[in-house]
N, C-alpha and C. Protein backbone atom coordinates (compact mmCIF):
# COMPACT_ATOMS: atom_id res chain seq x y z
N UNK A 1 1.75 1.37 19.73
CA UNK A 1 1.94 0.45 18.61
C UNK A 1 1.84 -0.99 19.13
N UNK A 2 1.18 -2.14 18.18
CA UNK A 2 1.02 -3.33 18.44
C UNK A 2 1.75 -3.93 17.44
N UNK A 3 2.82 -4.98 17.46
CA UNK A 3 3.08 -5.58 16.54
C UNK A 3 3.50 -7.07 17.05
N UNK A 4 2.83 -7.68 15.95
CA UNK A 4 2.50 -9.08 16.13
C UNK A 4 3.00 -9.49 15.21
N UNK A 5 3.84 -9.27 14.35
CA UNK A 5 5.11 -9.43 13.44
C UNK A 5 5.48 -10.79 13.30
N UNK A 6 5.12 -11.98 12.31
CA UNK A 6 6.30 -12.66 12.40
C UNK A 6 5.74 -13.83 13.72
N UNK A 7 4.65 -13.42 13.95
CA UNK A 7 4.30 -14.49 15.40
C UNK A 7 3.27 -15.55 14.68
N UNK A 8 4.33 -16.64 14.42
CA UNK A 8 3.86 -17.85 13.29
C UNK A 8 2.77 -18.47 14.22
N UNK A 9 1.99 -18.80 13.38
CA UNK A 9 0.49 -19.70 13.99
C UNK A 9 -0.59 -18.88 14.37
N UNK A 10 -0.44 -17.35 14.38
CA UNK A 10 -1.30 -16.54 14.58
C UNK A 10 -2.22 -16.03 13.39
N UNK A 11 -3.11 -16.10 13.08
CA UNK A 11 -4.63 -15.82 11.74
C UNK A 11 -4.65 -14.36 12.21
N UNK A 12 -5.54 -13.82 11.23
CA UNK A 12 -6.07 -12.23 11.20
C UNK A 12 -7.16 -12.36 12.46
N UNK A 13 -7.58 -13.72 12.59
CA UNK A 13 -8.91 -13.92 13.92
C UNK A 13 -7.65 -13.05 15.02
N UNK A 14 -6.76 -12.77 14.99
CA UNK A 14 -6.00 -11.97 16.62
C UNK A 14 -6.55 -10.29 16.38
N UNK A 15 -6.81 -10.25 15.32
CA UNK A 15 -7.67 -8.68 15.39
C UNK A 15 -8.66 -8.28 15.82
N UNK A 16 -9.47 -9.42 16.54
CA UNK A 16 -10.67 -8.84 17.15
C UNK A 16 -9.87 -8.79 18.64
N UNK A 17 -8.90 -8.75 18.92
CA UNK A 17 -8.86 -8.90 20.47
C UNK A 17 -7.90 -6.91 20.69
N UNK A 18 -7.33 -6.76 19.47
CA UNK A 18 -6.58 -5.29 19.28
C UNK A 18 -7.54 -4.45 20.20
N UNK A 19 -6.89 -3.65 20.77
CA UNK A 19 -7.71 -2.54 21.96
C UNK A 19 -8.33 -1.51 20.58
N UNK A 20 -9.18 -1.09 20.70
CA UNK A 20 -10.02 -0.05 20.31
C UNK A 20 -9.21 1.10 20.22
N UNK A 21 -8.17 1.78 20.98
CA UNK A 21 -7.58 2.80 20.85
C UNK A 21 -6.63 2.80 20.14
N UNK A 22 -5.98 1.92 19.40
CA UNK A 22 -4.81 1.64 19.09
C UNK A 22 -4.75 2.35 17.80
N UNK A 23 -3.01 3.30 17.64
CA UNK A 23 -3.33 3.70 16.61
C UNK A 23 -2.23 3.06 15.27
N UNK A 24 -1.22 2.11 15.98
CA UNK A 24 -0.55 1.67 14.48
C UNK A 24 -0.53 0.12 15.20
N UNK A 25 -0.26 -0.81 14.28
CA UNK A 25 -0.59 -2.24 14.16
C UNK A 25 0.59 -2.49 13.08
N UNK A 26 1.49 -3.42 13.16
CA UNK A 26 2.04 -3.97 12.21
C UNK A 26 1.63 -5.61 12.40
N UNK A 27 1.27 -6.05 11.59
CA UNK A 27 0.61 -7.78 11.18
C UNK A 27 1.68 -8.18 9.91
N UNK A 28 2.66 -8.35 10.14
CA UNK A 28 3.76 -9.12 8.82
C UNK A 28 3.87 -10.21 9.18
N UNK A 29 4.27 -10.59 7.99
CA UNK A 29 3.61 -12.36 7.91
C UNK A 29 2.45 -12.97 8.49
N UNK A 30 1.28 -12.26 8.19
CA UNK A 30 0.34 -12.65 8.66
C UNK A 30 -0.32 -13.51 8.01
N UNK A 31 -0.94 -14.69 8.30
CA UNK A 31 -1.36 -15.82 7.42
C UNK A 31 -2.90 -15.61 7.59
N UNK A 32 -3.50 -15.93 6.51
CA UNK A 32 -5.05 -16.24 6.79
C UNK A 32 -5.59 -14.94 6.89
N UNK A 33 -5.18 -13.94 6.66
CA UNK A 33 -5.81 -12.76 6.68
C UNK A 33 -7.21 -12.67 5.49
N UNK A 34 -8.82 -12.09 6.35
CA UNK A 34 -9.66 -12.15 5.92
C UNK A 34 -10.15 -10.91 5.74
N UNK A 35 -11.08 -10.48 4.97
CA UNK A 35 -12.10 -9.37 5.00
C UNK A 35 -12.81 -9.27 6.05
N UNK A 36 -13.50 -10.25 6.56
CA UNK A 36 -14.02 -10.31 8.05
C UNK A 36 -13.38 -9.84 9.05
N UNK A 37 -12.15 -10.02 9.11
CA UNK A 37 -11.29 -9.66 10.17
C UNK A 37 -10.48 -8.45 9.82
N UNK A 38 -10.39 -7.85 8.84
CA UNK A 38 -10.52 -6.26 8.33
C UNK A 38 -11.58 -5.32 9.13
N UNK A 39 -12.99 -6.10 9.23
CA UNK A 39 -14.41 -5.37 9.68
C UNK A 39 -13.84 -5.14 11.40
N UNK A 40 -13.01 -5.57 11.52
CA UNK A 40 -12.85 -5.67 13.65
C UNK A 40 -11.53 -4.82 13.83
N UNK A 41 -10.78 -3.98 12.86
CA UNK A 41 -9.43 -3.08 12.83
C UNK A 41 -10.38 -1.55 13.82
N UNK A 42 -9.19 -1.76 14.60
CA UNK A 42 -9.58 -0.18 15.27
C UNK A 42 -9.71 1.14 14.28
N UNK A 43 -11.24 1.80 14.39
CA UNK A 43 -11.08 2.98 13.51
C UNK A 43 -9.64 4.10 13.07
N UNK A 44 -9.32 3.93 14.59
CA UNK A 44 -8.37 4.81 15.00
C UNK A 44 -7.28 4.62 14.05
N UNK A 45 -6.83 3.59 13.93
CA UNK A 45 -5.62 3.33 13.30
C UNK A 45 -4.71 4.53 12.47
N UNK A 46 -3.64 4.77 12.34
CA UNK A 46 -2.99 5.67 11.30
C UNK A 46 -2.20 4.85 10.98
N UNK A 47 -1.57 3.85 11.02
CA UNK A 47 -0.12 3.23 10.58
C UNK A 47 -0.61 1.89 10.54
N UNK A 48 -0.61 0.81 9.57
CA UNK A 48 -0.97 -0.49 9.29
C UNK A 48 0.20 -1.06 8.52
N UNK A 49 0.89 -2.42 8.84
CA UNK A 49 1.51 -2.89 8.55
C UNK A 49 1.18 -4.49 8.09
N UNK A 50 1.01 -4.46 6.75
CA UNK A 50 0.72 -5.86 6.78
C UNK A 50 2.27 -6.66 6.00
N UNK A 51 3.25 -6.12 5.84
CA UNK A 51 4.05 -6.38 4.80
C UNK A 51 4.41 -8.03 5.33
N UNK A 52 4.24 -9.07 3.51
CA UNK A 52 4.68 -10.04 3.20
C UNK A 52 3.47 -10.93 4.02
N UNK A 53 2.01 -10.47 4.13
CA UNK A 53 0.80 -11.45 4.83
C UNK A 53 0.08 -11.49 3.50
N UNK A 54 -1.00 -12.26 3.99
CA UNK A 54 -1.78 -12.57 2.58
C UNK A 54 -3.09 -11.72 2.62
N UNK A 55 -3.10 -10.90 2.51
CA UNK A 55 -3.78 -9.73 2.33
C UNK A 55 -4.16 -9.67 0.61
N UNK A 56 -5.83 -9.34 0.36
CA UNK A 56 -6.22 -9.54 -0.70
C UNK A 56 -6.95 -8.18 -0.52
N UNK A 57 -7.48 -8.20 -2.33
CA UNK A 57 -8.10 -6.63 -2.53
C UNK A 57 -8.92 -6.59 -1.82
N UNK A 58 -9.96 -7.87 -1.74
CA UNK A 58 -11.31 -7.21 -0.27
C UNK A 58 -10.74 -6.65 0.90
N UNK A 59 -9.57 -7.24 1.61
CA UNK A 59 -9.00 -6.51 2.93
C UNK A 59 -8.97 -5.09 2.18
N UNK A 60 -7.85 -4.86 1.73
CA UNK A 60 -7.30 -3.54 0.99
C UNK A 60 -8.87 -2.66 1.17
N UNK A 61 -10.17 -3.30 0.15
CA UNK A 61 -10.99 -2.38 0.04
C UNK A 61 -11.61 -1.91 1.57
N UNK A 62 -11.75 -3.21 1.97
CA UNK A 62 -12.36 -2.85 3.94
C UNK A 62 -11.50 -1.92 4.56
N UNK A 63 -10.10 -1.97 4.09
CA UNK A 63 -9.42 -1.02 4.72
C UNK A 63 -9.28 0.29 4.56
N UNK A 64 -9.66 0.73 3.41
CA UNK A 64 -9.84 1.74 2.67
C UNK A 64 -11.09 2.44 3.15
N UNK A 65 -12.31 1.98 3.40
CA UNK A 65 -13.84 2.16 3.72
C UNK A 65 -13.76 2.99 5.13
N UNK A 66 -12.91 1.55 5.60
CA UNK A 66 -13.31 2.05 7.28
C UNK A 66 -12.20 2.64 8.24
N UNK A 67 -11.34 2.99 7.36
CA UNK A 67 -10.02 3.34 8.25
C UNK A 67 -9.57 4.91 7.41
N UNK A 68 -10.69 5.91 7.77
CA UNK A 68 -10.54 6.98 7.57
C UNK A 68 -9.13 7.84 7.79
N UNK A 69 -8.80 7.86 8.86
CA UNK A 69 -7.30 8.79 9.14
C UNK A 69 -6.34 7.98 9.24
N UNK A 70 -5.94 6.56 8.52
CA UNK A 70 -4.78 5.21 8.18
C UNK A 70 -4.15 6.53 7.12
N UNK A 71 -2.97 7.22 7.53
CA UNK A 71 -1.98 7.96 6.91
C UNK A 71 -0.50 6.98 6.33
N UNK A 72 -0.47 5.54 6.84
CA UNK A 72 0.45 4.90 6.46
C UNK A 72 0.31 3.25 6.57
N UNK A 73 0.49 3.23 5.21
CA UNK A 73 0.20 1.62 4.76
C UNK A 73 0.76 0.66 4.20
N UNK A 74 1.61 -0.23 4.54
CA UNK A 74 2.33 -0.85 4.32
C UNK A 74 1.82 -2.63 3.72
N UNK A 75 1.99 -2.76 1.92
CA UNK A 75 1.58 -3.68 1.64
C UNK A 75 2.45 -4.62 0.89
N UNK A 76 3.69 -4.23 1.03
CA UNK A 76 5.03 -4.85 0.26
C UNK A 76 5.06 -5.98 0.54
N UNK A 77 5.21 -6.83 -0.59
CA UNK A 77 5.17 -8.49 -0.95
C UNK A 77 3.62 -8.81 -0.25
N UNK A 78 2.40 -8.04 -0.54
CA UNK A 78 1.36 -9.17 -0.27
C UNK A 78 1.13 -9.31 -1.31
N UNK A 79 1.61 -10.38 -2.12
CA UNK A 79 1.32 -11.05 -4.35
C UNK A 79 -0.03 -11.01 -4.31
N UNK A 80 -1.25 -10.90 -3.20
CA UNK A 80 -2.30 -10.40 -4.05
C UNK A 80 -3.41 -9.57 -4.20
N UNK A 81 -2.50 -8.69 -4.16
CA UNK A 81 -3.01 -7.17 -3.89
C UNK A 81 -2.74 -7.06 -5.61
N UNK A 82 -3.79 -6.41 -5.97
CA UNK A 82 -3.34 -5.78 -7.55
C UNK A 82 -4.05 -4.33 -7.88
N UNK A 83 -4.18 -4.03 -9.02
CA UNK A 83 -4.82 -2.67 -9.43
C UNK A 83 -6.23 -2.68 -8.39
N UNK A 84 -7.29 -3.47 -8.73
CA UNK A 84 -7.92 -3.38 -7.98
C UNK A 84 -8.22 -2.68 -6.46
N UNK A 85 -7.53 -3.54 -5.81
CA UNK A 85 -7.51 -3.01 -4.05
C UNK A 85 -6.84 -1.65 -3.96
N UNK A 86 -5.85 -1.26 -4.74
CA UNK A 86 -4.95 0.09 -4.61
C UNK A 86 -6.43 1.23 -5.26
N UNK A 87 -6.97 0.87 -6.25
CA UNK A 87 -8.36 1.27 -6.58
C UNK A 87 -9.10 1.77 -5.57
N UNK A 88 -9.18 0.91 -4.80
CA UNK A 88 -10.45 1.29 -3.37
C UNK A 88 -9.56 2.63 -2.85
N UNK A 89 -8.42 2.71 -2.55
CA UNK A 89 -7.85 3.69 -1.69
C UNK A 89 -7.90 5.05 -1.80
N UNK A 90 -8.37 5.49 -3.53
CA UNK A 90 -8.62 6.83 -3.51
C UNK A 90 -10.22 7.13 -3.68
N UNK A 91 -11.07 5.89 -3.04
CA UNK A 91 -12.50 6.40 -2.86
C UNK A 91 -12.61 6.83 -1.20
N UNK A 92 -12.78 7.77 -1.09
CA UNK A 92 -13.00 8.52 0.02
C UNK A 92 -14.19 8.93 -0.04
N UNK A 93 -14.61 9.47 1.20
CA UNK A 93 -16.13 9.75 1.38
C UNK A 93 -16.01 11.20 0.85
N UNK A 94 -17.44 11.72 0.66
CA UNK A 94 -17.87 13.19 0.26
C UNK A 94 -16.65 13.65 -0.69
N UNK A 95 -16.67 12.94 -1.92
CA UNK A 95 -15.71 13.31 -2.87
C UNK A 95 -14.28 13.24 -2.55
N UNK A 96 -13.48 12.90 -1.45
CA UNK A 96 -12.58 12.94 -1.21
C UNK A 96 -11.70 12.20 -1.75
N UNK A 97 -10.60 12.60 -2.27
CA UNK A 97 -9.75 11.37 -2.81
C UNK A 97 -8.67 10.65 -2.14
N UNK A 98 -9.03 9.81 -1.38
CA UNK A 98 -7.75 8.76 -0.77
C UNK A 98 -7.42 9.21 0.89
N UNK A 99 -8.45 10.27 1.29
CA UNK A 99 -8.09 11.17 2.69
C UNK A 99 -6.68 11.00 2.99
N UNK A 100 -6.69 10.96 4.54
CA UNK A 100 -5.08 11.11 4.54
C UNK A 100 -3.70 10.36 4.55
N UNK A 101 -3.82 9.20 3.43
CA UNK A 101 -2.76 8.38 2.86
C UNK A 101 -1.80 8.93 2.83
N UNK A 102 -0.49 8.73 3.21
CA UNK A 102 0.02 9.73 2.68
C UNK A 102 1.94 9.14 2.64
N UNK A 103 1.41 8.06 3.01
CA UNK A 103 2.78 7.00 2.76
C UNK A 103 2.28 5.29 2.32
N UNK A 104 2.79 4.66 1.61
CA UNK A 104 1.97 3.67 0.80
C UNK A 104 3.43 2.98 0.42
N UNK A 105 2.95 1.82 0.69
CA UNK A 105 4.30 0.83 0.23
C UNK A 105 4.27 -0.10 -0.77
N UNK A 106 4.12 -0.71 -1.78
CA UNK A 106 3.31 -1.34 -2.90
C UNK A 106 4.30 -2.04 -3.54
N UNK A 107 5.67 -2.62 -2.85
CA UNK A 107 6.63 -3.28 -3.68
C UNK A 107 6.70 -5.01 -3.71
N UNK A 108 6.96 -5.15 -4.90
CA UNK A 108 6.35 -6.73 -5.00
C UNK A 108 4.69 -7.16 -4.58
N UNK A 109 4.08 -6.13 -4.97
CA UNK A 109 2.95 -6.68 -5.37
C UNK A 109 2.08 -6.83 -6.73
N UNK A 110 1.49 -7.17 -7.08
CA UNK A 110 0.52 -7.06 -8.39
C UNK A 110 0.05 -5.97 -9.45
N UNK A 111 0.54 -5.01 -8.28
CA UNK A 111 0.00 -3.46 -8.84
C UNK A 111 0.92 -3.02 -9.97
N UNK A 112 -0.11 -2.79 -11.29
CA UNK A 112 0.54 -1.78 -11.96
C UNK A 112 0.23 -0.77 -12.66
N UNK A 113 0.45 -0.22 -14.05
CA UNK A 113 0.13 0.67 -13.91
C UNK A 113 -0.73 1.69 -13.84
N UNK A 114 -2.46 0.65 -14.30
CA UNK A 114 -3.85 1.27 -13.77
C UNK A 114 -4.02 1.66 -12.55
N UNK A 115 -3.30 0.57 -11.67
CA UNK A 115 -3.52 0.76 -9.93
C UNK A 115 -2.93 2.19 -9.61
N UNK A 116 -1.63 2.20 -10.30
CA UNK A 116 -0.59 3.98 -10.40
C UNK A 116 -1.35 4.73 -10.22
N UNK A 117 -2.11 4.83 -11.50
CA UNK A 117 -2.63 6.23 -12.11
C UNK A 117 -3.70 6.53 -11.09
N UNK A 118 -4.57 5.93 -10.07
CA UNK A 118 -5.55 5.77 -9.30
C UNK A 118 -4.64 6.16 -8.28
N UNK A 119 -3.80 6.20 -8.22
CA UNK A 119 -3.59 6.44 -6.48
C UNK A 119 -3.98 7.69 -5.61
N UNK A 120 -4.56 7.81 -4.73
CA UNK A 120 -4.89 8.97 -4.38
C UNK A 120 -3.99 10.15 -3.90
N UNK A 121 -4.22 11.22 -4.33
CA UNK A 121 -3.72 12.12 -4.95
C UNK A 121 -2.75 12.52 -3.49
N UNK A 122 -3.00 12.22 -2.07
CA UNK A 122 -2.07 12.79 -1.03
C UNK A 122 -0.67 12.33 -0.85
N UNK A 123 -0.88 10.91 -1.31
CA UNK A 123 0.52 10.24 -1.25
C UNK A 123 1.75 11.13 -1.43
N UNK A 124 2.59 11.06 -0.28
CA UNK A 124 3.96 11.58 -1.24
C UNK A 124 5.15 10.97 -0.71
N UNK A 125 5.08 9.25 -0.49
CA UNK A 125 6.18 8.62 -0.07
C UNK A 125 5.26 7.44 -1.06
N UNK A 126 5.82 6.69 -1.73
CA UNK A 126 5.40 5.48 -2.93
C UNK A 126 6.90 4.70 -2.66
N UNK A 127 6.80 3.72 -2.73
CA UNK A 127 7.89 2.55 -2.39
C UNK A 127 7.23 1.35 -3.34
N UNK A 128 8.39 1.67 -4.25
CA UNK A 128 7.80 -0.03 -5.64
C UNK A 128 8.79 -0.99 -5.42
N UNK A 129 10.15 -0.90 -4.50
CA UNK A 129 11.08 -1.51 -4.52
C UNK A 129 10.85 -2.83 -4.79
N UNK A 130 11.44 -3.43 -5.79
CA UNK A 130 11.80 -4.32 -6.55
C UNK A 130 10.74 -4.79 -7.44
N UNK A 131 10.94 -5.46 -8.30
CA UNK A 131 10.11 -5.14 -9.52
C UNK A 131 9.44 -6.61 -9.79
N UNK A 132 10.20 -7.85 -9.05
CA UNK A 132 10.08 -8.98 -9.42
C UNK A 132 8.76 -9.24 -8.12
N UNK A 133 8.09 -10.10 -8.45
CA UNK A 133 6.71 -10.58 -7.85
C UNK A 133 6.22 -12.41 -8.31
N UNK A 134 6.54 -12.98 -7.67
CA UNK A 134 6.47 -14.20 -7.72
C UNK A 134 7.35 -14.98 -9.07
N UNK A 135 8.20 -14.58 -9.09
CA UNK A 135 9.20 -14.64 -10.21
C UNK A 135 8.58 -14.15 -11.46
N UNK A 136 7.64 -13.30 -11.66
CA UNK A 136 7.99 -12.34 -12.91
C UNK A 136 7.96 -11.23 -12.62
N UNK A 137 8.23 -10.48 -13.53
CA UNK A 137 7.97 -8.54 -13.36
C UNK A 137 6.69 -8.37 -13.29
N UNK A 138 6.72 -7.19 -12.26
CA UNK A 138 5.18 -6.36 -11.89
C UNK A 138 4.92 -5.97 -12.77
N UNK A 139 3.78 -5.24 -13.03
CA UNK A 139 3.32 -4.74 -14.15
C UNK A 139 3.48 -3.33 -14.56
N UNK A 140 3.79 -2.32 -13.37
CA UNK A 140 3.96 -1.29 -13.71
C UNK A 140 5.13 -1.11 -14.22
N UNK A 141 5.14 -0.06 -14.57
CA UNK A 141 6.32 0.62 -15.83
C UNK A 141 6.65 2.14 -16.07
N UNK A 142 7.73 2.78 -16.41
CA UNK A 142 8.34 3.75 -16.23
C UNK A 142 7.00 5.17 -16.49
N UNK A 143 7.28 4.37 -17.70
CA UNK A 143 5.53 5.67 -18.20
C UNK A 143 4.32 5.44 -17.57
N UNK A 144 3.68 4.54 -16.52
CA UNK A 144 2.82 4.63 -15.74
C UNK A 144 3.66 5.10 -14.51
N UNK A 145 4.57 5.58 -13.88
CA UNK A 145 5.22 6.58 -13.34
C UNK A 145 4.83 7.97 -13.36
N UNK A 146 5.15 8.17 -14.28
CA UNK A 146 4.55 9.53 -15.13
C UNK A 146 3.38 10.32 -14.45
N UNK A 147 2.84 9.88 -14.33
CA UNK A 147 1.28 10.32 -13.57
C UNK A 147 0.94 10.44 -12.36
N UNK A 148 2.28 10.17 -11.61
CA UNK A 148 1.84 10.36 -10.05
C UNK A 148 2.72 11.28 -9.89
N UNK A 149 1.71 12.89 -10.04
CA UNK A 149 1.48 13.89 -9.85
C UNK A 149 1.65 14.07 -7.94
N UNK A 150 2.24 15.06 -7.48
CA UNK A 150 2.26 15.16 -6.33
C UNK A 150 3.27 14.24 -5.26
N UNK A 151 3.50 13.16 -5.46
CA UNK A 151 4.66 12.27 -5.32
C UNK A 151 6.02 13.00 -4.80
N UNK A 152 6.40 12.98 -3.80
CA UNK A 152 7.55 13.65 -3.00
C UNK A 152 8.96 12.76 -3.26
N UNK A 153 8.55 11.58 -2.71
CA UNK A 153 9.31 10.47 -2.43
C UNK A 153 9.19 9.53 -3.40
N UNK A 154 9.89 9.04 -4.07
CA UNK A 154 9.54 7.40 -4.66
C UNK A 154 10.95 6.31 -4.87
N UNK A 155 10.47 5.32 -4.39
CA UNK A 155 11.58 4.22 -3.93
C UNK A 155 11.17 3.09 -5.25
N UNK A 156 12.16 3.05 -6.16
CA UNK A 156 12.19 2.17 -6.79
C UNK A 156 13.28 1.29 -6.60
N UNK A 157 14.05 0.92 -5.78
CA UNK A 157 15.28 0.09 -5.56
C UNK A 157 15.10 -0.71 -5.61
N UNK A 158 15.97 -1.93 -6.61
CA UNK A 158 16.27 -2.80 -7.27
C UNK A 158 15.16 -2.98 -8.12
N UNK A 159 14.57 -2.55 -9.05
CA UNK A 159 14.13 -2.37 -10.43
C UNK A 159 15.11 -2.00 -11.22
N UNK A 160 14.79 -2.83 -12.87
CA UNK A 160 15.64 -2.13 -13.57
C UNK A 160 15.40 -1.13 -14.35
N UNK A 161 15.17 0.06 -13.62
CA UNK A 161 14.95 1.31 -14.34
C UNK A 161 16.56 1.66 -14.56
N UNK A 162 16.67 2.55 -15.85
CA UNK A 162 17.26 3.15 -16.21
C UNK A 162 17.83 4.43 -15.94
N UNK A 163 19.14 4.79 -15.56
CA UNK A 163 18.89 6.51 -15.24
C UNK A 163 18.11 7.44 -16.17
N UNK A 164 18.73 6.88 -17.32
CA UNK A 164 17.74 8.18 -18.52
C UNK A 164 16.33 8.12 -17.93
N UNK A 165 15.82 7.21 -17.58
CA UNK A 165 14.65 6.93 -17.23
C UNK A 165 13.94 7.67 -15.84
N UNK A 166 15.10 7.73 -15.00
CA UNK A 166 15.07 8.17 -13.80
C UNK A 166 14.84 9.65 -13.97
N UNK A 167 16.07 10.15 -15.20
CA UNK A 167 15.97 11.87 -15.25
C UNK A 167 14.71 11.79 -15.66
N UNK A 168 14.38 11.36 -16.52
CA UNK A 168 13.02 11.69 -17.27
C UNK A 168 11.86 11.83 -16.17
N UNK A 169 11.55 10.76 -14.79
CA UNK A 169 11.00 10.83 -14.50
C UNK A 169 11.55 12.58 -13.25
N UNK A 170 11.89 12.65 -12.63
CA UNK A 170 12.66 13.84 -12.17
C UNK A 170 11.87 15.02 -13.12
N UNK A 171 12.23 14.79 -14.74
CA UNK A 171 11.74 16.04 -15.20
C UNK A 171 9.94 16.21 -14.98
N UNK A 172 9.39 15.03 -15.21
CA UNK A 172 7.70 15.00 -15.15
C UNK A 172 7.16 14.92 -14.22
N UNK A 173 7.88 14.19 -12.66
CA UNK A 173 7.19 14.56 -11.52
C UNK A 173 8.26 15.87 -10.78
N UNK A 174 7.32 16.96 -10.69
CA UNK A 174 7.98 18.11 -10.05
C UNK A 174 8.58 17.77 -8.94
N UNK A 175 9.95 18.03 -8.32
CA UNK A 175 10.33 17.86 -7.10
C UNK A 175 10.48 16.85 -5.99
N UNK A 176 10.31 15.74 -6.92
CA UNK A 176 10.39 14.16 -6.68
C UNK A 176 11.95 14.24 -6.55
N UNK A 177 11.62 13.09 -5.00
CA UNK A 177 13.57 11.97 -4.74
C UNK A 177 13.49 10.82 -5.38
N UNK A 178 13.98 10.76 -6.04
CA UNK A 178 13.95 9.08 -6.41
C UNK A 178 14.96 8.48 -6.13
């Protein structure tokens, strides 16, 4: 693991220097993060951390393209990530939907509930924690919940969901923690 966390004055330009083998990277608070510098991420990767950098849907989509076996992705508080970029993640090659995603962090960002319903279908750890995003509410919502089918795990902490809301969701996603 490489993490460059938090190391102020450093741009996404520090990703071309990442070793080739590397398989998790955390980049939080990363400033200046580009699509260009998405194109230079080790294939290898399984674990990406960008939480609270400025990460936009083109990264998201580059990341999605070229980072085939990225099983865990962390995009909490990047404000501009929205439906869009969460979009790219369940286009997989040869019909595949979302390959092997399979933990996804999406709290305080843009995403709602079109981006939901798109998510690719392996996920089964979803983290929306907290609901507020540049001082207003995200966009998703209890009934765009609903639809993520397959969903093991889901972290809504500090949203104001409702318990009724909570059972309800309990009853429609099978075998979900919330």
């Amino acid at each position: 693991i490489l993490d460059l966390s938090s190391c102020h004055g450093l741009s996404s330009a520090v990703i071309q220097f990442v070793p080739s083998g590397l398989s998790a990277l955390s980049l939080v608070e990363m400033n200046n993060v580009t699509a260009i510098h998405m194109l230079r991420l080790p294939l290898g990767i399984t674990i990406l951390n960008f939480e609270n950098s400025q990460v936009t849907d083109a990264c998201v989509e580059i990341v999605a393209e070229r980072l085939e076996r990225l099983e865990n992705l962390n995009l909490a508080r990047c404000e501009n990530v929205t439906d869009k970029g969460v979009r790219s993640l369940s286009r997989g090659k040869e019909g595949e939907r979302g390959g092997r995603l399979k933990v996804l962090f999406l709290g305080e960002t843009r995403v709602g509930d079109e981006g939901l319903g798109e998510l690719p279908k392996g996920i089964k750890y979803l983290s929306l924690e907290r609901r507020v995003v540049g001082g207003r509410e995200a966009e998703w919502s209890v009934e765009g919940l609903k639809a993520l089918n397959g969903i093991q795990m889901l972290n809504i902490l500090g949203s104001d969901v409702k318990v009724s809301d909570v059972e309800e969701l309990k009853l429609k996603i099978k075998n979900v923690v919330i």
